[in-house]
Structure formats: C-alpha cells, structure tokens
Protein backbone atom coordinates (compact mmCIF):
# COMPACT_ATOMS: atom_id res chain seq x y z
CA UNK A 1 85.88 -25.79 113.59
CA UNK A 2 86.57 -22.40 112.66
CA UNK A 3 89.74 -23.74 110.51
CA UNK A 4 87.13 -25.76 108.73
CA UNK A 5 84.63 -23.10 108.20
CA UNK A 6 87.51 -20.70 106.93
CA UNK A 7 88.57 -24.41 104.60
CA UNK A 8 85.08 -23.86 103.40
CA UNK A 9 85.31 -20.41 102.45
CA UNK A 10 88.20 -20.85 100.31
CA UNK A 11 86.81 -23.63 98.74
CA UNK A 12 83.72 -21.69 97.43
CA UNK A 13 85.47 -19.06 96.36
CA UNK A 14 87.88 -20.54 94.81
CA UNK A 15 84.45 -22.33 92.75
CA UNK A 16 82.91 -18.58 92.42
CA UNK A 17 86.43 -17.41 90.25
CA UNK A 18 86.38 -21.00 87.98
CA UNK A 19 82.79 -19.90 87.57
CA UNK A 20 83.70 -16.27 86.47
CA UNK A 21 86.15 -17.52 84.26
CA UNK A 22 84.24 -19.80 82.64
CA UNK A 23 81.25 -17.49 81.91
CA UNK A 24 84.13 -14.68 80.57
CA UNK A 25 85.41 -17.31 78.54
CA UNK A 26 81.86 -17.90 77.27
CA UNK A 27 80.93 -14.38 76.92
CA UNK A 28 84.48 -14.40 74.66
CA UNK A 29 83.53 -16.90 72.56
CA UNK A 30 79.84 -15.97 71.73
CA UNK A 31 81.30 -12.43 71.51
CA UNK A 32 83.68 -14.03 68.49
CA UNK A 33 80.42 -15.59 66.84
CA UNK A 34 77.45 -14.43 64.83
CA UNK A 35 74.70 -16.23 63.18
CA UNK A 36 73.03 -15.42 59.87
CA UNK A 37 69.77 -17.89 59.43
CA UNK A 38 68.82 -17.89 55.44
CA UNK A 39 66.72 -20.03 53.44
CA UNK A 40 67.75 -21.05 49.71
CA UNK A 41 66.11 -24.20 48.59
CA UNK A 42 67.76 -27.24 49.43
CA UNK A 43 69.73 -27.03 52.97
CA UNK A 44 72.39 -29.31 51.27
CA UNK A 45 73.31 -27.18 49.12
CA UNK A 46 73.47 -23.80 51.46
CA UNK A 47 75.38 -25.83 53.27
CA UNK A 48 78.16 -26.76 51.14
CA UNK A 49 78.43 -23.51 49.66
CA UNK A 50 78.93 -21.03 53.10
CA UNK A 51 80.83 -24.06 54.77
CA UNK A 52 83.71 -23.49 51.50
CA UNK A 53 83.36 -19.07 52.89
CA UNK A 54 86.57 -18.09 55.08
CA UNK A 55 85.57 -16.62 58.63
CA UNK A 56 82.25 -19.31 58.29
CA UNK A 57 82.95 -21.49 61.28
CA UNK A 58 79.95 -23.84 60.74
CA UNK A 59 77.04 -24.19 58.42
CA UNK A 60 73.64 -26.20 60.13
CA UNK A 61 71.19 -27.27 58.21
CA UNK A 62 66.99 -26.97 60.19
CA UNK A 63 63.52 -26.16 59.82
CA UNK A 64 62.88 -22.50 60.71
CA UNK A 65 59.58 -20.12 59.96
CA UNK A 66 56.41 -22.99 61.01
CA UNK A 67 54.63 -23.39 63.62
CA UNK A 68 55.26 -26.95 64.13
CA UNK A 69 57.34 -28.24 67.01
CA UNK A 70 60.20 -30.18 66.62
CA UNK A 71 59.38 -30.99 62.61
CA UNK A 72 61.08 -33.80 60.45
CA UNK A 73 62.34 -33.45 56.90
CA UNK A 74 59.32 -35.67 55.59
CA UNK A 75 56.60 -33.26 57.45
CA UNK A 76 58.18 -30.03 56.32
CA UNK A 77 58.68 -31.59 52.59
CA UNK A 78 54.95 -32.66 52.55
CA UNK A 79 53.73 -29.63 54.06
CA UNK A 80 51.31 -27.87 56.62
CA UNK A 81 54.13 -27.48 59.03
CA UNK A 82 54.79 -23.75 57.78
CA UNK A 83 58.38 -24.80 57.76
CA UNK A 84 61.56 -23.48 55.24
CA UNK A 85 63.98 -25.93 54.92
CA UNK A 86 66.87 -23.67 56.32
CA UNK A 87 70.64 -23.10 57.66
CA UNK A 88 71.89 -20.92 60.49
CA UNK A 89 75.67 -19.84 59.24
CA UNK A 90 77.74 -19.57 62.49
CA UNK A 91 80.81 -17.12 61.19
CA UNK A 92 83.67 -14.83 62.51
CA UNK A 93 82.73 -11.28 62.72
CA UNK A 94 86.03 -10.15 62.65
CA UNK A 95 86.80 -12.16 59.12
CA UNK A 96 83.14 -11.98 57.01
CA UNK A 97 80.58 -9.48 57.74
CA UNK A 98 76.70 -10.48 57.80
CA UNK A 99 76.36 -8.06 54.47
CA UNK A 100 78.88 -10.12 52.78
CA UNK A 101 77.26 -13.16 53.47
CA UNK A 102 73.87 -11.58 52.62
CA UNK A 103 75.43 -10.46 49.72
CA UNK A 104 76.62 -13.95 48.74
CA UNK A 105 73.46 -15.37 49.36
CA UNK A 106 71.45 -13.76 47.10
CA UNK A 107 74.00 -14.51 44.10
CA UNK A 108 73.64 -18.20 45.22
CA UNK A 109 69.49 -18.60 44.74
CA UNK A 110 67.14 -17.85 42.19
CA UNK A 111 65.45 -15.07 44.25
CA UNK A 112 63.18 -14.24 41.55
CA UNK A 113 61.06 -17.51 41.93
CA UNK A 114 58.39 -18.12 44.42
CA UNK A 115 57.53 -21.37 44.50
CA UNK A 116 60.83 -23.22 45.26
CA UNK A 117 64.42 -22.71 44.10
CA UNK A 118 65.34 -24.67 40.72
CA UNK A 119 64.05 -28.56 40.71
CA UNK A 120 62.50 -28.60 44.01
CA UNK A 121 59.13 -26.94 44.32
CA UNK A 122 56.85 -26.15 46.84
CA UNK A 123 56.88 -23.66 50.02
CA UNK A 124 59.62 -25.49 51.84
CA UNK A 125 62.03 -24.49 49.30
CA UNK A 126 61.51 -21.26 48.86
CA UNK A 127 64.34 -18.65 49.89
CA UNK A 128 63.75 -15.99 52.73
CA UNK A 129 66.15 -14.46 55.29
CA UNK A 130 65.41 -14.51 58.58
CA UNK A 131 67.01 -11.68 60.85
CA UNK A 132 67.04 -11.04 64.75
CA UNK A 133 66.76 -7.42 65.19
CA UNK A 134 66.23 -4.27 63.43
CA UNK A 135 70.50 -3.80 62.46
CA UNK A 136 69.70 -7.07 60.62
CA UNK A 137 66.54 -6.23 58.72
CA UNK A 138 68.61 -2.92 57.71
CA UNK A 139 71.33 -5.10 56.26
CA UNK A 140 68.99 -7.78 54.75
CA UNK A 141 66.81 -4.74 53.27
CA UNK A 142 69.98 -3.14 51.59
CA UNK A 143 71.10 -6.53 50.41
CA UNK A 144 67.84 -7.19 48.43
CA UNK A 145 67.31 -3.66 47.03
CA UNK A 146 71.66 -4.42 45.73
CA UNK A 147 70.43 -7.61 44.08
CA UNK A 148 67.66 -6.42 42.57
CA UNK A 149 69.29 -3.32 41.04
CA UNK A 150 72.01 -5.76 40.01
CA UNK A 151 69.18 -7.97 38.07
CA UNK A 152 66.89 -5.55 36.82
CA UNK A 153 63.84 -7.56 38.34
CA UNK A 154 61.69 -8.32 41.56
CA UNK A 155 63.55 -9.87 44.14
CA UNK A 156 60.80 -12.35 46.05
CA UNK A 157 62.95 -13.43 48.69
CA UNK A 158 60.88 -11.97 52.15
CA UNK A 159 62.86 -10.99 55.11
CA UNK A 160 61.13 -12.10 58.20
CA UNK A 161 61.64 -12.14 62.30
CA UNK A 162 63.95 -15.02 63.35
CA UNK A 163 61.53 -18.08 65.30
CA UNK A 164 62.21 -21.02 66.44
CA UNK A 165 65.43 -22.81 64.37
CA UNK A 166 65.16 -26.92 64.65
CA UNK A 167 68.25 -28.95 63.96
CA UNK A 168 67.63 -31.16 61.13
CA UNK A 169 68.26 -35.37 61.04
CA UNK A 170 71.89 -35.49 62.17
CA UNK A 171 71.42 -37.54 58.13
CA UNK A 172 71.35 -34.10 56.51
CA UNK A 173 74.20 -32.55 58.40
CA UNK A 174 76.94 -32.70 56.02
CA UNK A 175 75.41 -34.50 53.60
CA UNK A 176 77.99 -33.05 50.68
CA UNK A 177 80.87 -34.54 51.84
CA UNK A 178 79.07 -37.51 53.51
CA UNK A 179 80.47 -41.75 53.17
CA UNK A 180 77.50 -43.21 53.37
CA UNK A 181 76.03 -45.38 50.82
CA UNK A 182 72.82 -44.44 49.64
CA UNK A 183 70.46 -45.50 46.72
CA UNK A 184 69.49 -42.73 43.90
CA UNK A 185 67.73 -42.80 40.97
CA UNK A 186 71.14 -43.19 39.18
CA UNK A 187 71.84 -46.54 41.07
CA UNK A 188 73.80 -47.15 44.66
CA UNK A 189 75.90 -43.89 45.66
CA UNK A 190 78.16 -42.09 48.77
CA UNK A 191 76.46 -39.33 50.08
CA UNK A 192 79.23 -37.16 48.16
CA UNK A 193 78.50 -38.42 45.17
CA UNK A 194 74.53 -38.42 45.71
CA UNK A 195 74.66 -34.65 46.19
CA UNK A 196 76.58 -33.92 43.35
CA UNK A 197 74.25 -36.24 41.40
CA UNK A 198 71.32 -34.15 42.95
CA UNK A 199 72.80 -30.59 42.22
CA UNK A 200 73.88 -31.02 38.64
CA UNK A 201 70.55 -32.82 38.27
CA UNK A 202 68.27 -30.38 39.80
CA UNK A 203 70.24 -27.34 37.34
CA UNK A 204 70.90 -25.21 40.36
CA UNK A 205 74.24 -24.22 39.22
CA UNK A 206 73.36 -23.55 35.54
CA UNK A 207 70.41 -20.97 36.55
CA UNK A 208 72.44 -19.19 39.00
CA UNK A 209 75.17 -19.04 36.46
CA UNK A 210 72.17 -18.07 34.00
CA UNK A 211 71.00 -14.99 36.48
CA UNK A 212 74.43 -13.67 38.08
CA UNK A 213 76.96 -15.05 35.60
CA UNK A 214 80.79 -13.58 37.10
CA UNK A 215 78.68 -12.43 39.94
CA UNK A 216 78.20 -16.15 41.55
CA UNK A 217 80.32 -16.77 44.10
CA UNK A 218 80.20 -20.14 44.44
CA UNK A 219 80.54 -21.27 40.40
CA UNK A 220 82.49 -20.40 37.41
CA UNK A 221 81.09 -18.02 34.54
C-alpha cells in the first residue's frame, strides 16, 4: 500500500510538470503574438493585403463593434447589428511593430470617407481601429494625426475600445486565394478570380493609389 500511494505521488507530479510545461510553452507562444483588430471596408481585401506583410502570422476576417451576438455576413451587411465588417491581424512582435501596421493601414483605406470604403457603402464598411488598452490608443492616435498630416485633410477613421470579435463564415476566410467556384456578375468564377474581379471592380486600388500614390504599400504608383 504505501508503495502504491508513493506510485501515486509520482504519477501526479509527474502530470503537475507536463502541466507547467505546457502552460510555459503557452505563455511563450502568446508572448511571441500580438493582435491588431482594424476595420477597412471589405474584410477580403484587409485580408489579402496584411496576410502578403512579413512578421503577419495570420489575417481573420469577423464582425467586431455591434451589439449583436454571434452575427452573420447577411445581418451585418443589411444592418442594425452595429457591426464593422473587420480583421484581427495576428503578427510577430519581434518582426512588425503595431505602428507599422497602423501605419500601413491607413495608406491601404480611404480614411477620409464616412460612409463605406470605395464601392461598398453603408456603416459596415466603414474603417475604424479598434485597440485594447491605452499603449494602443497612443499608437492608433499618433498613426491618424501621421496620415492626416501626410494628406492634408480629416482623417474619419474613429479609434474605439476593442468588444467582442466574431469569426466570420469559414466562406470568407481566405477568400483571395480561394478554389471554389462561384457565380459573379461577370459569369461562373474561382474564388481567386472573383476577388480580383471584385477589387478592380469596386476601384479600391485606383483611389488609394489616387490619395497615397508611392505611399501605398500594397500597390504600385
């Protein structure tokens, strides 16, 4: 009996240490990752354009800023749910600061215009930044006041307090490079192809190239 009970002993802590590790090892990890959550019009195109940034691990595109629960894309495109179409940009510290991609982000909107970004109007395309604590309001703050010195004009893009982020249809993750056939307005498409369709249709690339010319990061001048 008391061999057993000592058996026992050993065993748990033995469980106690994997446990420690593991939570180190998680601690590690998170401590490796930050996440900047930013609004700019369609969460396609966000996407595609912080997934090509070195140090971004992962782009995902959501609903953040409502009030509604668990939201799909056609309740936050028709409205009343308070919701921005969104992306949470998980990146590397240690390779691309949060100003950096704060900085890139406003050279990749239109964050003069209130009432959408480009083709696609209404509230749930408008840009904002959302930020976690007061070292992130500082940065978003300094960001904004850069871009609109850099402009010469009123920057409308609001920073608010982080809520609630909702994962959008696992349909919209990764929609730019996507294999799926779907139907557009110019006839049976990939996914790929659709969202190139969409972008060059909806002229985000020629106003951004319009507003920040050299200054885009994510186009030609």
């Amino acid at each position: 009996m008391i061999m057993h009970l000592k058996e026992v002993k050993a065993v748990m802590l033995a469980a106690l240490i994997i446990v420690g590790i593991g939570v180190q090892c998680n601690k590690a990890r998170a401590a490796g990752t930050e996440v900047l959550t930013v609004a700019g019009g369609c969460f396609w195109c966000v996407e595609a354009d912080f997934e090509s940034v070195k140090g971004v691990k992962e782009v995902v595109s959501g609903y953040t800023g409502g009030t509604t629960k668990n939201p799909t894309y056609k309740e936050v495109t028709r409205g009343g749910t308070g919701h921005y179409e969104a992306v949470q940009i998980f990146y590397d510290p240690a390779r691309v600061s949060e100003e950096q991609l704060l900085h890139m982000f406003f050279r990749s909107i239109d964050p003069t215009d209130a009432g959408g970004q480009f083709c696609d109007r209404g509230a749930s395309y408008r840009t904002a930044i959302f930020v976690k604590d007061a070292a992130g309001r500082q940065a978003a703050e300094a960001e904004k006041a850069n871009a609109a010195q850099a402009l010469g004009r009123k920057i409308v893009t609001p920073i608010l307090n982080a809520g609630p982020f909702y994962k959008a249809e696992d349909y919209h993750q990764d929609y730019y490079k996507g294999t799926k056939l779907v139907i557009t307005r110019g006839g049976p498409k990939k996914q790929s192809s659709a969202y190139k369709f969409y972008r060059e249709g909806c002229n985000r690339d020629q106003r951004i190239r319009q507003l920040w010319g050299s200054a885009a990061p994510f186009i030609g001048s």
